[in-house]
PDB file of N, CA and C in Angstrom:
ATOM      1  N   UNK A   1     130.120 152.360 127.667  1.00  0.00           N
ATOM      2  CA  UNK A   1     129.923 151.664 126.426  1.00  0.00           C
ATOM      3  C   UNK A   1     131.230 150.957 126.075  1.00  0.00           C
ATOM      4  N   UNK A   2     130.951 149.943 125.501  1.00  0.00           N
ATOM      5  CA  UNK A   2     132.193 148.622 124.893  1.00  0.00           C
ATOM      6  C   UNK A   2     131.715 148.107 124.236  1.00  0.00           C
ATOM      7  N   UNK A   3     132.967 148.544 122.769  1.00  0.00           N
ATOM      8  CA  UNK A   3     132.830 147.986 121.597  1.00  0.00           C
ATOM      9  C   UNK A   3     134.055 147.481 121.226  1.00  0.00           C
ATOM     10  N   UNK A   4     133.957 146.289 121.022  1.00  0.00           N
ATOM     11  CA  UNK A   4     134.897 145.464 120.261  1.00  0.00           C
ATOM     12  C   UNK A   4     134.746 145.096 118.723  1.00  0.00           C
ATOM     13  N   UNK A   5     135.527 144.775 118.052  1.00  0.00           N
ATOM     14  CA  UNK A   5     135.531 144.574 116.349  1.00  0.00           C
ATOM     15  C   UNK A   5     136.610 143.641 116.942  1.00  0.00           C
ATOM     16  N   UNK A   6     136.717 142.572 116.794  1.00  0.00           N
ATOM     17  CA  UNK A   6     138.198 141.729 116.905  1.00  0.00           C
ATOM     18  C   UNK A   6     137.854 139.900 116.453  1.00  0.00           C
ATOM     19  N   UNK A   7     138.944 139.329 115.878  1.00  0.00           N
ATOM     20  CA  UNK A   7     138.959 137.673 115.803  1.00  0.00           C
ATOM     21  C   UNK A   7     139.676 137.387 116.770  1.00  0.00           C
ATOM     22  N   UNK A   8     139.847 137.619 117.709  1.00  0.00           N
ATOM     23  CA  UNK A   8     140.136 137.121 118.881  1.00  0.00           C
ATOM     24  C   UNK A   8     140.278 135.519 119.650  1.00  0.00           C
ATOM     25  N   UNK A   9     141.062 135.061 119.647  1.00  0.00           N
ATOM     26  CA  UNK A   9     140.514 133.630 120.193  1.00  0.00           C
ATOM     27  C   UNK A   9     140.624 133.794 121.837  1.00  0.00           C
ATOM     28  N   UNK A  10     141.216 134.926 122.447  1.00  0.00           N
ATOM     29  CA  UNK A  10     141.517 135.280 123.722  1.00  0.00           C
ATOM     30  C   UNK A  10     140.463 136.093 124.133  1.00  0.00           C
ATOM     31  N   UNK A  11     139.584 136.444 125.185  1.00  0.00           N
ATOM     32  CA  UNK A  11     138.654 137.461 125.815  1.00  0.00           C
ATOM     33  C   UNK A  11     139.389 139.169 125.286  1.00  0.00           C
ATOM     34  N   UNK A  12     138.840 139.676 124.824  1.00  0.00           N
ATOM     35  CA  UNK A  12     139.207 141.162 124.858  1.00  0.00           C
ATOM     36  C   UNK A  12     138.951 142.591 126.013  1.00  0.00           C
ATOM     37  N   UNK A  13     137.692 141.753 126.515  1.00  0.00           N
ATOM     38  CA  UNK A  13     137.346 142.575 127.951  1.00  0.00           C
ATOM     39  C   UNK A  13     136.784 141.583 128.630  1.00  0.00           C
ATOM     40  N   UNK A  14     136.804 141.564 130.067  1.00  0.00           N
ATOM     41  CA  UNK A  14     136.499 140.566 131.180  1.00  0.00           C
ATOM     42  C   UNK A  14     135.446 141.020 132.146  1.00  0.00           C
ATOM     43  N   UNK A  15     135.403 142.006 132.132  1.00  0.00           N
ATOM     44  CA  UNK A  15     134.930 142.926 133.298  1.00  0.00           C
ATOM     45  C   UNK A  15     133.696 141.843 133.939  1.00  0.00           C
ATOM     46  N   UNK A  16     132.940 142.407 134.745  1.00  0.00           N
ATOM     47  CA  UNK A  16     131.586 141.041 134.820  1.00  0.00           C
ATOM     48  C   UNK A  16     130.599 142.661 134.218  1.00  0.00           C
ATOM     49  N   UNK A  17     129.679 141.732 134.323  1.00  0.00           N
ATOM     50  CA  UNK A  17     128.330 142.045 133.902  1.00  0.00           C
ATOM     51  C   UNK A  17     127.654 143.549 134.507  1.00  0.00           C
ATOM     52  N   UNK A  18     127.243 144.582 133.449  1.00  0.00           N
ATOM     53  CA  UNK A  18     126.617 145.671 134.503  1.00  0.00           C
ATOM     54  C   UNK A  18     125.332 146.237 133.706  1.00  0.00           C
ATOM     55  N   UNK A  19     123.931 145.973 134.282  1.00  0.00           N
ATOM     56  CA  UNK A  19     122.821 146.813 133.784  1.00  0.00           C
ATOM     57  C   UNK A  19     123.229 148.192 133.144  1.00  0.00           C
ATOM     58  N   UNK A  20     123.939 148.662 134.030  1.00  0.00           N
ATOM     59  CA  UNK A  20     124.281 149.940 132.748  1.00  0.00           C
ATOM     60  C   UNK A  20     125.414 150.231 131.900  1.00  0.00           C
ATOM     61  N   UNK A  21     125.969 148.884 131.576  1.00  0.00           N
ATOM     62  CA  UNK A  21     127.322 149.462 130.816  1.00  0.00           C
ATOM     63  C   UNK A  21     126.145 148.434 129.253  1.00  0.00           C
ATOM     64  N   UNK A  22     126.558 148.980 127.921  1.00  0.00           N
ATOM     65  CA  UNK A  22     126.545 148.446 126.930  1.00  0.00           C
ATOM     66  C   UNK A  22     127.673 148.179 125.680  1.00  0.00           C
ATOM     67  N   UNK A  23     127.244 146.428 125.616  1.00  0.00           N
ATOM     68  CA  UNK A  23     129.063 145.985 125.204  1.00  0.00           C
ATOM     69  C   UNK A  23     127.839 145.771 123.676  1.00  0.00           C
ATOM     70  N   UNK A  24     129.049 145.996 122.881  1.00  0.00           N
ATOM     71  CA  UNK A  24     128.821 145.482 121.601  1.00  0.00           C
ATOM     72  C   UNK A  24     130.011 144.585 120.891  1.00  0.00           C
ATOM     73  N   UNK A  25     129.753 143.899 120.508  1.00  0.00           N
ATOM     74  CA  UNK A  25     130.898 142.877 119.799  1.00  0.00           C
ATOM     75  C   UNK A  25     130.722 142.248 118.506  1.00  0.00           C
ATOM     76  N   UNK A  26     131.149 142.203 118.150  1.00  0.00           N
ATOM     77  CA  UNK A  26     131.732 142.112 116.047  1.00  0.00           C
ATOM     78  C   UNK A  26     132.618 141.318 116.080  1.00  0.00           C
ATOM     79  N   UNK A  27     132.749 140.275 115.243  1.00  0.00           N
ATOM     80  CA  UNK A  27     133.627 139.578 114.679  1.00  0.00           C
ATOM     81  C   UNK A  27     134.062 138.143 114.506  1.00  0.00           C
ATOM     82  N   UNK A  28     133.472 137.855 116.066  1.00  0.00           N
ATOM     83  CA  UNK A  28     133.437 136.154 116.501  1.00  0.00           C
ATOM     84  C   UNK A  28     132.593 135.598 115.290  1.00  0.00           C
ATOM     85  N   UNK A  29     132.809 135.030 114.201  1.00  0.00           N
ATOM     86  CA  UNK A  29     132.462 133.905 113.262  1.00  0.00           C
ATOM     87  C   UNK A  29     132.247 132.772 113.534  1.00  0.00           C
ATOM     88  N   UNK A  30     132.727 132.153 114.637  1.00  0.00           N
ATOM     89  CA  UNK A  30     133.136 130.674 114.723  1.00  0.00           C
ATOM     90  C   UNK A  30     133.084 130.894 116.850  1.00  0.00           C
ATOM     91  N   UNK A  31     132.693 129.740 117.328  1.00  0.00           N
ATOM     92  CA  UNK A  31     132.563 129.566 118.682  1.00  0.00           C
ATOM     93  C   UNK A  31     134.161 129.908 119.127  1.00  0.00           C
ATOM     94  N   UNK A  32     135.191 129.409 118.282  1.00  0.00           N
ATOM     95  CA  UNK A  32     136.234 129.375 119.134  1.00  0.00           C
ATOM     96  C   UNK A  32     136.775 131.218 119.181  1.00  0.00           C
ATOM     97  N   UNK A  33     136.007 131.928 118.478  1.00  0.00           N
ATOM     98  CA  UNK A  33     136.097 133.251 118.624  1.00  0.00           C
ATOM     99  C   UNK A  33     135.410 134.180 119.608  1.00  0.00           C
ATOM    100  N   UNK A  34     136.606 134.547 120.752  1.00  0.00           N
ATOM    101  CA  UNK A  34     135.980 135.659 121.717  1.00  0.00           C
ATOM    102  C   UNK A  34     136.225 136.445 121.889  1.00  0.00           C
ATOM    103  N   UNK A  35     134.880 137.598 122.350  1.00  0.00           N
ATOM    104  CA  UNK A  35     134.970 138.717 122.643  1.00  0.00           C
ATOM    105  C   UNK A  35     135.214 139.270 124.185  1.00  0.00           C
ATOM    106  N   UNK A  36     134.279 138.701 124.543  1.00  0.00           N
ATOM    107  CA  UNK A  36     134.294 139.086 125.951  1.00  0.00           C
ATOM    108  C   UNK A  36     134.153 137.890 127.099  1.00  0.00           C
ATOM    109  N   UNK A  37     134.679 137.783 128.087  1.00  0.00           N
ATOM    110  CA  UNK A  37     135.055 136.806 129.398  1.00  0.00           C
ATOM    111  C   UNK A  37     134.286 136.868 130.401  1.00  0.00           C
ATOM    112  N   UNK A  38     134.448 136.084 131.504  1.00  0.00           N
ATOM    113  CA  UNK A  38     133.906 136.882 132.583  1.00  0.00           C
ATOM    114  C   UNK A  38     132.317 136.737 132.754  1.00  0.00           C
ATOM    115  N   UNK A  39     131.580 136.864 133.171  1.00  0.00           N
ATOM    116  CA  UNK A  39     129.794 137.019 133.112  1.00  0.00           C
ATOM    117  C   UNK A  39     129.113 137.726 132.152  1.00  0.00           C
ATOM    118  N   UNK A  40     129.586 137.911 130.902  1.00  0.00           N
ATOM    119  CA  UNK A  40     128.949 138.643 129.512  1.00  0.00           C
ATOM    120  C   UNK A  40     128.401 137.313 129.214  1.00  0.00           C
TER     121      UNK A  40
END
């Protein structure tokens, strides 16, 4: 499990993509706000 809360304008996790992991993310308001990189 991955949870982010962040305004981030940088990726906070990158990892790629996995059927069994679950990401949650909070905070991005605006497109130029990221959470996660990579194949999310």
């Amino acid at each position: 499990m991955i949870i982010t809360l962040t305004t981030s304008k940088e990726p906070v996790y990158s990892e790629d993509a996995n059927a069994r992991r679950l990401g949650i993310g909070v905070g991005a308001f605006t497109p130029e706000r990221l959470r996660y990189g990579g194949s999310i």
